[in-house]
Protein backbone atom coordinates (compact mmCIF):
# COMPACT_ATOMS: atom_id res chain seq x y z
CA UNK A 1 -101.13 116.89 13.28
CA UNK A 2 -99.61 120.31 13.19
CA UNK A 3 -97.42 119.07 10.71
CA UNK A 4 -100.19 117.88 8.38
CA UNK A 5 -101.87 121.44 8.95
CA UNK A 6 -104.90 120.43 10.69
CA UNK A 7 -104.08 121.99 13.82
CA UNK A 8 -102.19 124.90 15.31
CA UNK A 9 -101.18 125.86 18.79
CA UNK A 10 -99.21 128.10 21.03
CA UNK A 11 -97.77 127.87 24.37
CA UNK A 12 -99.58 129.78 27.08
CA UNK A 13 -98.12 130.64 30.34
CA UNK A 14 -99.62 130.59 33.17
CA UNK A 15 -98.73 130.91 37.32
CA UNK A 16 -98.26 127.39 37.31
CA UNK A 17 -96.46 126.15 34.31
CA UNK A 18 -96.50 126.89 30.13
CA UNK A 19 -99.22 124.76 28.32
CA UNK A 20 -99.49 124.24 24.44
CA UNK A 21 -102.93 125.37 23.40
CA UNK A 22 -104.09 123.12 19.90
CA UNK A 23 -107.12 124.37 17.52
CA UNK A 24 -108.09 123.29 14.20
CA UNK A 25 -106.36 124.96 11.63
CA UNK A 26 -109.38 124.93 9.18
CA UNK A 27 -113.26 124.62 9.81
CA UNK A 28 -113.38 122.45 7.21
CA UNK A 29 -111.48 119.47 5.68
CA UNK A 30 -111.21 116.13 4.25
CA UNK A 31 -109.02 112.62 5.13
CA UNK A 32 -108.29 110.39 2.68
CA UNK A 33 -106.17 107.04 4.14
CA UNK A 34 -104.42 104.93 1.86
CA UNK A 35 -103.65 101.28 3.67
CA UNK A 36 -101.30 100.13 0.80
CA UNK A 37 -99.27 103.31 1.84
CA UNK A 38 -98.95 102.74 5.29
CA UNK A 39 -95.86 100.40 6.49
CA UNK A 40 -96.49 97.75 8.87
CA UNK A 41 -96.07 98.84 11.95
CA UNK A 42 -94.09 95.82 13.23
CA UNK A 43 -91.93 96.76 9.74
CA UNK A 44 -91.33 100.23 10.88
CA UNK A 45 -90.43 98.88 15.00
CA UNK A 46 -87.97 96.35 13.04
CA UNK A 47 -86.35 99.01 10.60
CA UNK A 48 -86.13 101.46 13.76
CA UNK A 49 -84.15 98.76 16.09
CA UNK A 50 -81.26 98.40 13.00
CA UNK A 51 -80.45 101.85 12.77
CA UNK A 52 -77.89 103.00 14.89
CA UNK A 53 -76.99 106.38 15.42
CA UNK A 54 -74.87 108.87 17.67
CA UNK A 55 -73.71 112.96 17.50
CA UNK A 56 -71.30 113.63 14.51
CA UNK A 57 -68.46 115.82 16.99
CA UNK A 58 -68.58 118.63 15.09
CA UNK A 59 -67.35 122.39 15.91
CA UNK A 60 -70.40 123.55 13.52
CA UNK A 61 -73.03 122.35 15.17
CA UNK A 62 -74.91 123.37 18.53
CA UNK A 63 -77.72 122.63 20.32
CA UNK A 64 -80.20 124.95 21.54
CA UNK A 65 -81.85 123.11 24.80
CA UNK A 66 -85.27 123.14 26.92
CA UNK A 67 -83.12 121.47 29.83
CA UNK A 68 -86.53 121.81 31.97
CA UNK A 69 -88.70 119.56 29.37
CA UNK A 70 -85.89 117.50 28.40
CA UNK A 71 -85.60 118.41 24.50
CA UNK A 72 -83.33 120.25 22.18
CA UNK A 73 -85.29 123.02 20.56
CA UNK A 74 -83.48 123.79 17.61
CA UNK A 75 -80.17 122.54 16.09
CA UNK A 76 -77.93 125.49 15.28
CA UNK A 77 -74.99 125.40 12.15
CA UNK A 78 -72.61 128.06 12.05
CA UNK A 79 -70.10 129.19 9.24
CA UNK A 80 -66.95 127.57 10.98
CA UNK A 81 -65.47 130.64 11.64
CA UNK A 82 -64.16 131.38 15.05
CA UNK A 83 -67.13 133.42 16.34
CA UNK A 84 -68.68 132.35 13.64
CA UNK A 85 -72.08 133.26 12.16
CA UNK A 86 -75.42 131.20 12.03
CA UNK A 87 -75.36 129.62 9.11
CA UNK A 88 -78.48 127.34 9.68
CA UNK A 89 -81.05 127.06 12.02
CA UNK A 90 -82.96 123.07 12.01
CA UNK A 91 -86.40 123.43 14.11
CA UNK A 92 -87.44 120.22 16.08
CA UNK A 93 -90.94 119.78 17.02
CA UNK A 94 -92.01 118.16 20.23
CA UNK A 95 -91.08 114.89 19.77
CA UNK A 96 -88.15 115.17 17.63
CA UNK A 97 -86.60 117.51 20.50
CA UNK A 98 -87.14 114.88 23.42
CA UNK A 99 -85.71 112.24 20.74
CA UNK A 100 -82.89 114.25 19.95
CA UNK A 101 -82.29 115.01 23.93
CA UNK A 102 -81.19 111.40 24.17
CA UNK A 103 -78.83 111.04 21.45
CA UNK A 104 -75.60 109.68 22.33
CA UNK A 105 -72.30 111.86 22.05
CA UNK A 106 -69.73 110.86 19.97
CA UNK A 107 -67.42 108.71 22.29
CA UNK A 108 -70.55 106.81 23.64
CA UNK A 109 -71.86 103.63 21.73
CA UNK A 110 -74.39 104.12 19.07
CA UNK A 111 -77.76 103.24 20.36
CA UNK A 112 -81.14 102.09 18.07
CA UNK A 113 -83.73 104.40 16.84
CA UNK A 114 -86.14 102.61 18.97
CA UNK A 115 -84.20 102.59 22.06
CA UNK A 116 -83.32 105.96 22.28
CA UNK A 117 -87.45 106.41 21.26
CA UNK A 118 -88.26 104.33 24.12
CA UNK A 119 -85.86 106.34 26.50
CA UNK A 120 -87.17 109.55 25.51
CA UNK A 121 -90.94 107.91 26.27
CA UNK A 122 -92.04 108.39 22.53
CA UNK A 123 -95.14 105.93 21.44
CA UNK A 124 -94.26 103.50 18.92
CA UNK A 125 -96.54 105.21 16.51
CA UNK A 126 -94.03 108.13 16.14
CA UNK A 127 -91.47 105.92 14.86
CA UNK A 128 -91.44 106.31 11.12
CA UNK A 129 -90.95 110.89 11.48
CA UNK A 130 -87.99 109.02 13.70
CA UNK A 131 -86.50 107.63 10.83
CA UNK A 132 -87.24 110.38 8.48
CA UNK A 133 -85.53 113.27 11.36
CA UNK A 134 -82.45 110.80 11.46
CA UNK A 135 -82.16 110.03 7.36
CA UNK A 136 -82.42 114.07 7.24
CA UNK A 137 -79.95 114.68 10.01
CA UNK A 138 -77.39 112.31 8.21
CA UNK A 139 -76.76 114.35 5.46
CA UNK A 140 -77.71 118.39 5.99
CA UNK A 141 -77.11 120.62 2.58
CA UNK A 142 -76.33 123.88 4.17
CA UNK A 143 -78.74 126.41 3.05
CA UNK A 144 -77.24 129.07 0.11
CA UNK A 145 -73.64 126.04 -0.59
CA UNK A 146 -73.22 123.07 -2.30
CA UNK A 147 -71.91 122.39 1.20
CA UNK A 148 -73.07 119.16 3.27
CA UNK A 149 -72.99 118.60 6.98
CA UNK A 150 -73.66 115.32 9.22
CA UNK A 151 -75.29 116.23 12.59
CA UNK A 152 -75.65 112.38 13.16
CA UNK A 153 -74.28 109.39 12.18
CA UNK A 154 -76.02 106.18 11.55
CA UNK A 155 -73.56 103.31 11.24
CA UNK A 156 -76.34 100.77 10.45
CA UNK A 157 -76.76 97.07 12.12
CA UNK A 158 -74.30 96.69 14.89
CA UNK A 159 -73.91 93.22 16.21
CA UNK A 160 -73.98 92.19 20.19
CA UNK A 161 -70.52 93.09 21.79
């Protein structure tokens, strides 16, 4: 919903732990739902179990991690250099962090969409921004090049070993 721009928020902290405060972006606004629009859900569960993805290795790319909440905050792209600049900074929200937290490294097997959304405890209804983070993650245009960088790859429908 933050994405949409009905609400904003902020972490607190407090002596406890840090909570995200939420409030409504606007006092007033309207929703308008298209049903032709929206996928099936079992469509989106289906597409989601096909797509197989893991890490691109990559000397480029970092991650920048909450290892206390189990996410990756931000995905970092340098130049390439040796000590190289920040090139590119990608910011995950919430549940594209702890999605991202669970994506396999290069040498491991790719695993689905919706495995690694059930690992990471993500409801089934987040499943289509899934899709759209990993379709974006597949191909990066660096910012200011004609440049393109894979962060992920998905190699598709992969049959039973």
């Amino acid at each position: 919903m933050r994405h949409s721009g009905l609400l904003e928020s902020r972490w607190r902290r407090n002596t406890n732990r840090p909570t995200e405060e939420y409030w409504l972006a606007k006092k007033k606004f309207d929703i308008q739902v298209d049903l032709e629009e929206i996928p099936m859900r079992d469509e989106v569960e289906r597409k989601a179990a096909k797509i197989f993805i893991r890490k691109v290795e990559s000397d480029r790319v970092a991650f920048d991690t909450d290892i206390g909440h189990q996410r990756i905050r931000e995905i970092i792209i340098t130049d390439g250099r040796e000590n190289g600049r920040i090139g590119q900074r990608i910011k995950l929200n919430e549940l594209q962090g702890r999605f991202t937290w669970y994506l396999p490294s290069p040498e491991d097997k790719p695993r689905s969409v919706l495995e690694l959304a059930d690992k990471a405890g993500i409801d089934r209804s987040g499943l289509a921004d899934l899709i759209e983070l990993v379709e974006r993650l597949t191909d990066v245009e660096l910012v200011g090049s004609n440049e393109r960088i894979g962060i992920i790859e998905s190699t598709g429908v992969i049959k039973n070993d």
